[in-house]
Protein backbone atom coordinates (compact mmCIF):
# COMPACT_ATOMS: atom_id res chain seq x y z
CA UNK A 1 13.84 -25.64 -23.03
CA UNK A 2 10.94 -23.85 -21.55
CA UNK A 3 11.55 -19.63 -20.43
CA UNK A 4 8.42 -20.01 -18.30
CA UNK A 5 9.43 -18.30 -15.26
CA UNK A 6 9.75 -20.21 -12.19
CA UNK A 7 8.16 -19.89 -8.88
CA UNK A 8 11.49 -19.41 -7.27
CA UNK A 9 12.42 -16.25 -9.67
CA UNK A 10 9.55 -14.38 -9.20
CA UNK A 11 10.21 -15.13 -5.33
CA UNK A 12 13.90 -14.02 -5.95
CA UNK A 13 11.96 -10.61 -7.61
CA UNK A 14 9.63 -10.13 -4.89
CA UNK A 15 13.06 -10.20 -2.17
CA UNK A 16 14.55 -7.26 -4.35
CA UNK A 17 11.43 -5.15 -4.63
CA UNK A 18 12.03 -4.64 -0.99
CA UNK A 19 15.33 -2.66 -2.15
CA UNK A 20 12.74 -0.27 -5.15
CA UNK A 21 13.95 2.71 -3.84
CA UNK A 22 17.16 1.95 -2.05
CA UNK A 23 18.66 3.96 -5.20
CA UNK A 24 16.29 6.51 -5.25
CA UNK A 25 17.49 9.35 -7.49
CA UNK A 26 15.84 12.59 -8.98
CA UNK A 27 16.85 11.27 -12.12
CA UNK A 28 15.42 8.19 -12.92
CA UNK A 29 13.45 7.77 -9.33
CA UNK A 30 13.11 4.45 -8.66
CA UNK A 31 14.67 2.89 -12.35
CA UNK A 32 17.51 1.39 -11.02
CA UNK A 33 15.27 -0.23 -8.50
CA UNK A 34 13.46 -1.19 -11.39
CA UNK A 35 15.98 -3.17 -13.24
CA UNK A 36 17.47 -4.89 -9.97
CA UNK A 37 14.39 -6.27 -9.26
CA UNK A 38 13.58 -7.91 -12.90
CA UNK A 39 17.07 -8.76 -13.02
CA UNK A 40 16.36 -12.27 -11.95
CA UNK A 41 13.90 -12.67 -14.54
CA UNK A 42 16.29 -11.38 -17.69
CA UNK A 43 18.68 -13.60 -16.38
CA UNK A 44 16.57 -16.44 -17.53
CA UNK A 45 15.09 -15.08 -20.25
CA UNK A 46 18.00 -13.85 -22.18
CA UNK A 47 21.28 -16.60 -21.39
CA UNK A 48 23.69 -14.43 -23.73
CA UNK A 49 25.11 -11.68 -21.84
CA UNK A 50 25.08 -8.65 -24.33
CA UNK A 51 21.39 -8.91 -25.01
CA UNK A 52 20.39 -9.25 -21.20
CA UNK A 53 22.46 -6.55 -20.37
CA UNK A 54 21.42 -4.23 -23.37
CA UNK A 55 17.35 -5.77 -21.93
CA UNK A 56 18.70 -4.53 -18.17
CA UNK A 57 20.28 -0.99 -19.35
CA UNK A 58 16.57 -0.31 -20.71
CA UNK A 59 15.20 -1.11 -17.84
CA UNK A 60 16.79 1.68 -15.62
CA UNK A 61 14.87 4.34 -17.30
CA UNK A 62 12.84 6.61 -15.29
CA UNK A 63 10.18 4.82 -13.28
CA UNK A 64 8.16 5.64 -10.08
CA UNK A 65 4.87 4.38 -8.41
CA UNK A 66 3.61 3.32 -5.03
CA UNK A 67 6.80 1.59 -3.53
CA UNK A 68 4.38 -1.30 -2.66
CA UNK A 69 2.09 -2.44 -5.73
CA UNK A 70 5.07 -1.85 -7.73
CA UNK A 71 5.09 -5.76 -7.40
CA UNK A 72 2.02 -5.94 -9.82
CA UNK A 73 3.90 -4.04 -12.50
CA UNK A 74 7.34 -5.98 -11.99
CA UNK A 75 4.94 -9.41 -12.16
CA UNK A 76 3.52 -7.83 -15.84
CA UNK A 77 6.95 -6.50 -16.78
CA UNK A 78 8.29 -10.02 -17.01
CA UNK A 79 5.42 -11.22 -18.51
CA UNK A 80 5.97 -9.04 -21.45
CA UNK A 81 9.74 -9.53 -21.47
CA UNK A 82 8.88 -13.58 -21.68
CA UNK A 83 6.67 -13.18 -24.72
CA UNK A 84 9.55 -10.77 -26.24
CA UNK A 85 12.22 -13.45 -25.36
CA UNK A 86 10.23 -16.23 -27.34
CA UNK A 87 9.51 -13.26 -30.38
CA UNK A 88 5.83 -13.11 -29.58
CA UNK A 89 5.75 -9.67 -29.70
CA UNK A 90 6.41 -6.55 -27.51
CA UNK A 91 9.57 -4.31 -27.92
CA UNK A 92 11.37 -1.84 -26.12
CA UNK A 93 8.55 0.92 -27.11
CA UNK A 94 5.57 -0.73 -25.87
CA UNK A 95 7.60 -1.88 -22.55
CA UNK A 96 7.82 1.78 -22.11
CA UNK A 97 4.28 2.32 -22.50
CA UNK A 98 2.75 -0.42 -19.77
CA UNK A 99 5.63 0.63 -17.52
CA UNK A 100 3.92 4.29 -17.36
CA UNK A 101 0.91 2.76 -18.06
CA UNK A 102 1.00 0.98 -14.49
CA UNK A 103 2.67 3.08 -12.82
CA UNK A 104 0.83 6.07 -13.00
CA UNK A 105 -2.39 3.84 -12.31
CA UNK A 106 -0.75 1.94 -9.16
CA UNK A 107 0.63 5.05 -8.00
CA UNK A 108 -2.87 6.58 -7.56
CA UNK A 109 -4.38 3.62 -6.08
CA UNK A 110 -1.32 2.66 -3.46
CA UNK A 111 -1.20 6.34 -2.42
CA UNK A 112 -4.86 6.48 -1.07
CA UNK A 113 -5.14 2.33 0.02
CA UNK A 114 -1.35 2.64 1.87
CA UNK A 115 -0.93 6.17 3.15
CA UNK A 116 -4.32 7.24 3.48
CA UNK A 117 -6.18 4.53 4.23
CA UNK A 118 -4.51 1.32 5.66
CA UNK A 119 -1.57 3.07 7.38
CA UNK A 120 -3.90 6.01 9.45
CA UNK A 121 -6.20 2.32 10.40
CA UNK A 122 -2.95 0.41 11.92
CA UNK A 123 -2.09 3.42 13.83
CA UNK A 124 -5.64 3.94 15.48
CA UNK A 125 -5.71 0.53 16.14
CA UNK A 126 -2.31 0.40 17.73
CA UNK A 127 -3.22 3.23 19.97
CA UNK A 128 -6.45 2.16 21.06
CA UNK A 129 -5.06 -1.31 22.16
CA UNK A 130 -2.22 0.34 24.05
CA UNK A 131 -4.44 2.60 25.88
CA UNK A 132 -6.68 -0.94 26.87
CA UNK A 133 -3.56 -3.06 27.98
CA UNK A 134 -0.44 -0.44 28.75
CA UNK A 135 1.71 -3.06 30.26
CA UNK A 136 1.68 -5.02 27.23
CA UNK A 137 2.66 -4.80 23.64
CA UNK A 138 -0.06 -5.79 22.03
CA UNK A 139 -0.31 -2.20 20.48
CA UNK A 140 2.88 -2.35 19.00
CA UNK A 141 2.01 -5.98 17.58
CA UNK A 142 -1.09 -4.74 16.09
CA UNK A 143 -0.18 -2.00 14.56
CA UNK A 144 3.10 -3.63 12.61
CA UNK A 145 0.51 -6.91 12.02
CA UNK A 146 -2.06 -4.76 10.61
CA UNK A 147 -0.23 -2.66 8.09
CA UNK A 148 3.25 -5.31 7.37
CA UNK A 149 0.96 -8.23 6.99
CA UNK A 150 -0.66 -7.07 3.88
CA UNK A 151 2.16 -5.17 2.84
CA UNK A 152 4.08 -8.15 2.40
CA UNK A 153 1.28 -10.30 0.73
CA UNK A 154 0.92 -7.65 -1.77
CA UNK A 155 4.77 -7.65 -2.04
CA UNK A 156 5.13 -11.08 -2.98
CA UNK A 157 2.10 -11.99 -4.26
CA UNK A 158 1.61 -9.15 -6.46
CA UNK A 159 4.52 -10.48 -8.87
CA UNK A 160 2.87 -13.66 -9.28
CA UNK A 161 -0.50 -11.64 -9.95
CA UNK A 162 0.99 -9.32 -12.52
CA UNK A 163 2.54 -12.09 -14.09
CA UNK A 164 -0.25 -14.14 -14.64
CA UNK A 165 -2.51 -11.62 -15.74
CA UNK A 166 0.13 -9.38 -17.76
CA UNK A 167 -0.61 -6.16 -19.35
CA UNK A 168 -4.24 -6.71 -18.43
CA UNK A 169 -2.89 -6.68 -14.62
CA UNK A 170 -5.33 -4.19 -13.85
CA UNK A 171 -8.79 -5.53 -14.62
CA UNK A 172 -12.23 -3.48 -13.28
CA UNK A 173 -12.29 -6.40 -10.44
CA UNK A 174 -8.92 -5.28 -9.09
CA UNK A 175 -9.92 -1.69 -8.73
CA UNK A 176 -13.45 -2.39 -7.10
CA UNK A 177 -11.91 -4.51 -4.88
CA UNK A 178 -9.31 -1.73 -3.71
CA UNK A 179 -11.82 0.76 -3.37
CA UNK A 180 -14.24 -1.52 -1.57
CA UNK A 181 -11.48 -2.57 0.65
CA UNK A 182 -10.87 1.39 0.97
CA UNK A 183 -14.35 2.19 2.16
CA UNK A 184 -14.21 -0.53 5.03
CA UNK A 185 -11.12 0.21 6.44
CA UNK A 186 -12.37 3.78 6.31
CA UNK A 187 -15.80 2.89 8.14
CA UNK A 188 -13.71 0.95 10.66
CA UNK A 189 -10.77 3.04 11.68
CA UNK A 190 -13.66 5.70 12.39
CA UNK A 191 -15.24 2.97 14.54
CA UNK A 192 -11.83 2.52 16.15
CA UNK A 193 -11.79 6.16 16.80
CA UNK A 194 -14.30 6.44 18.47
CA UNK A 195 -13.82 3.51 20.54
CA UNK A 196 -10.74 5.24 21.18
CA UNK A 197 -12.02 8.60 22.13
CA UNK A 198 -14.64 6.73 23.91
CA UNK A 199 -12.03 5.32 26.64
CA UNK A 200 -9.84 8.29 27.01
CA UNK A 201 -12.81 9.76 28.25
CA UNK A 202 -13.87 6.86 30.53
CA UNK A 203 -11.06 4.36 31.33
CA UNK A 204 -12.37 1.46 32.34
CA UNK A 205 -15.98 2.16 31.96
CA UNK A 206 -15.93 4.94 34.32
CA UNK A 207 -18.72 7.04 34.06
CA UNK A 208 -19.14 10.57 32.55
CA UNK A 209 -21.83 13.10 31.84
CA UNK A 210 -24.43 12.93 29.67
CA UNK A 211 -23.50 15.56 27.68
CA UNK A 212 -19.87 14.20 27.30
CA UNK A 213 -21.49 10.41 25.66
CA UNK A 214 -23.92 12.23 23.60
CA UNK A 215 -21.27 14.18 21.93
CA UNK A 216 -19.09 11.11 21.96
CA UNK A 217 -21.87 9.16 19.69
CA UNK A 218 -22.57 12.59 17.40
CA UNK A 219 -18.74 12.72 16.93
CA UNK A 220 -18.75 9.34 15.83
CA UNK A 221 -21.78 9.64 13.34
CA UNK A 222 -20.23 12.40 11.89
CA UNK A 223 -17.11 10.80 11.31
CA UNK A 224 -18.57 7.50 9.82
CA UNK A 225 -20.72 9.59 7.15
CA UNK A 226 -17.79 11.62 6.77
CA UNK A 227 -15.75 8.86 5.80
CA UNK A 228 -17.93 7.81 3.00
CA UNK A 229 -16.00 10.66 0.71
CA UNK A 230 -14.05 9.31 -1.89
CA UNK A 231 -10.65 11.02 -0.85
CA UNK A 232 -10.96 11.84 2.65
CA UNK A 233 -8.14 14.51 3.71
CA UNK A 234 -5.73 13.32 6.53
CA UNK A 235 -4.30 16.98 7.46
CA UNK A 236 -8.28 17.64 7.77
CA UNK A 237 -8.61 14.53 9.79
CA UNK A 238 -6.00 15.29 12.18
CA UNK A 239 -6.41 18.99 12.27
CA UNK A 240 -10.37 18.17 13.72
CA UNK A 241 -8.93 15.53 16.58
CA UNK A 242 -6.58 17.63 17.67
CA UNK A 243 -9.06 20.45 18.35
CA UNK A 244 -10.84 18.24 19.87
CA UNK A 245 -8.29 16.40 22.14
CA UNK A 246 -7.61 20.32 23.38
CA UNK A 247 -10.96 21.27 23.86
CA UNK A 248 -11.62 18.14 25.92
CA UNK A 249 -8.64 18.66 28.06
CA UNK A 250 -9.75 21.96 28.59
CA UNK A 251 -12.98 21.57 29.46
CA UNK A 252 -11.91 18.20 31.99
CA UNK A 253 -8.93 20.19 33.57
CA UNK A 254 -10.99 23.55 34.02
């Protein structure tokens, strides 16, 4: 009988990634996470009880990465325990080592494509559309769309990539990819930004001074080259808006 994993358990994985860090503890962080997630995939792998739980009990070690691409490791995790099932190598050591192999990696790379990057987008977004229609939702909907949508994707889908591709999960494509999807949605939540700034100082289209539009368009230019840094600081972002926002108020109340 084949221990290929089926479509339906790395589904079954992907449903209790959702739960990483429902057991979130300073000593292990996110282990026992960990081992409910694979659980599904020992379970086939290893059909005599002692062995899958002695395979699970290893599994609840210390662990932690981005809550989100944590799929990619899970994916390469049961990869590796598949090949150690059939005795084609891999052993409890070198599970240890790809675990904080990938997990130091995907922590760096969710932490600036989730919290810096894709969340601070959906939220610009959100606003700007609930400033344009504020009897609607549509803000609401965007924002949740925007960030949820490929949240999820990368969820499920990430098992079945990590899987696939194994310890080599992590390829130079994957990371240019990320960083080139970084640098858009950089570029574009600027854009949005300005957009943004653009009709809280003229709803509608109504017109404003000059001077108002030309520092409109010299805010934004700043702002796009700024984003071209490779870790652009949030607290810095939001520290310069809100100086901004006050100044502007000032100056259109005084």
């Amino acid at each position: 009988m084949s221990r290929r994993l089926s479509s339906a358990t790395l589904f079954a994985m992907g449903l209790r990634a959702n739960l990483l860090q429902a057991a979130w503890n300073f000593e292990r962080q996110q282990g026992l996470g960990w081992a409910h997630a694979l659980a599904p995939a020992l379970r086939r792998l290893y059909p005599a009880r002692e062995e899958r739980l002695e395979r699970l009990a290893e599994h609840t070690a210390f662990f932690n990465t981005q809550p989100t691409l944590a799929s990619i490791a899970l994916g390469a995790a049961a990869r590796l325990e598949e090949e150690r099932a059939d005795g084609r190598g891999g052993d409890a050591a070198s599970m240890a080592r790809l675990k904080s192999a990938l997990g130091s990696t995907l922590a760096a790379i969710g932490d600036r494509l989730f919290w810096f990057t894709l969340r601070p987008f959906a939220a610009a977004l959100g606003v700007l559309l609930a400033m344009i229609v504020p009897q609607q939702a549509w803000g609401a909907v965007a924002l949740w769309s925007v960030y949820a949508v490929p949240h999820l994707a990368l969820r499920f889908g990430g098992i079945g990539w990590g899987y696939a591709a194994g310890p080599a999960a992590l390829s130079s494509a994957f990371r240019e990819g990320v960083e080139r999807a970084m640098r858009w949605l950089a570029v574009l939540g600027c854009a949005v930004l300005g957009v943004s700034m653009a009709w809280a100082l003229a709803p509608a289209g109504e017109p404003r001074p000059i001077a108002v539009q030309c520092a409109l368009a010299g805010g934004l230019g700043l702002g796009l080259f700024t984003a071209q840094r490779a870790r652009p600081s949030p607290t810095r972002w939001a520290l310069v808006f809100g100086i901004l926002g006050l100044w502007m108020a000032w100056r259109n109340h005084g």
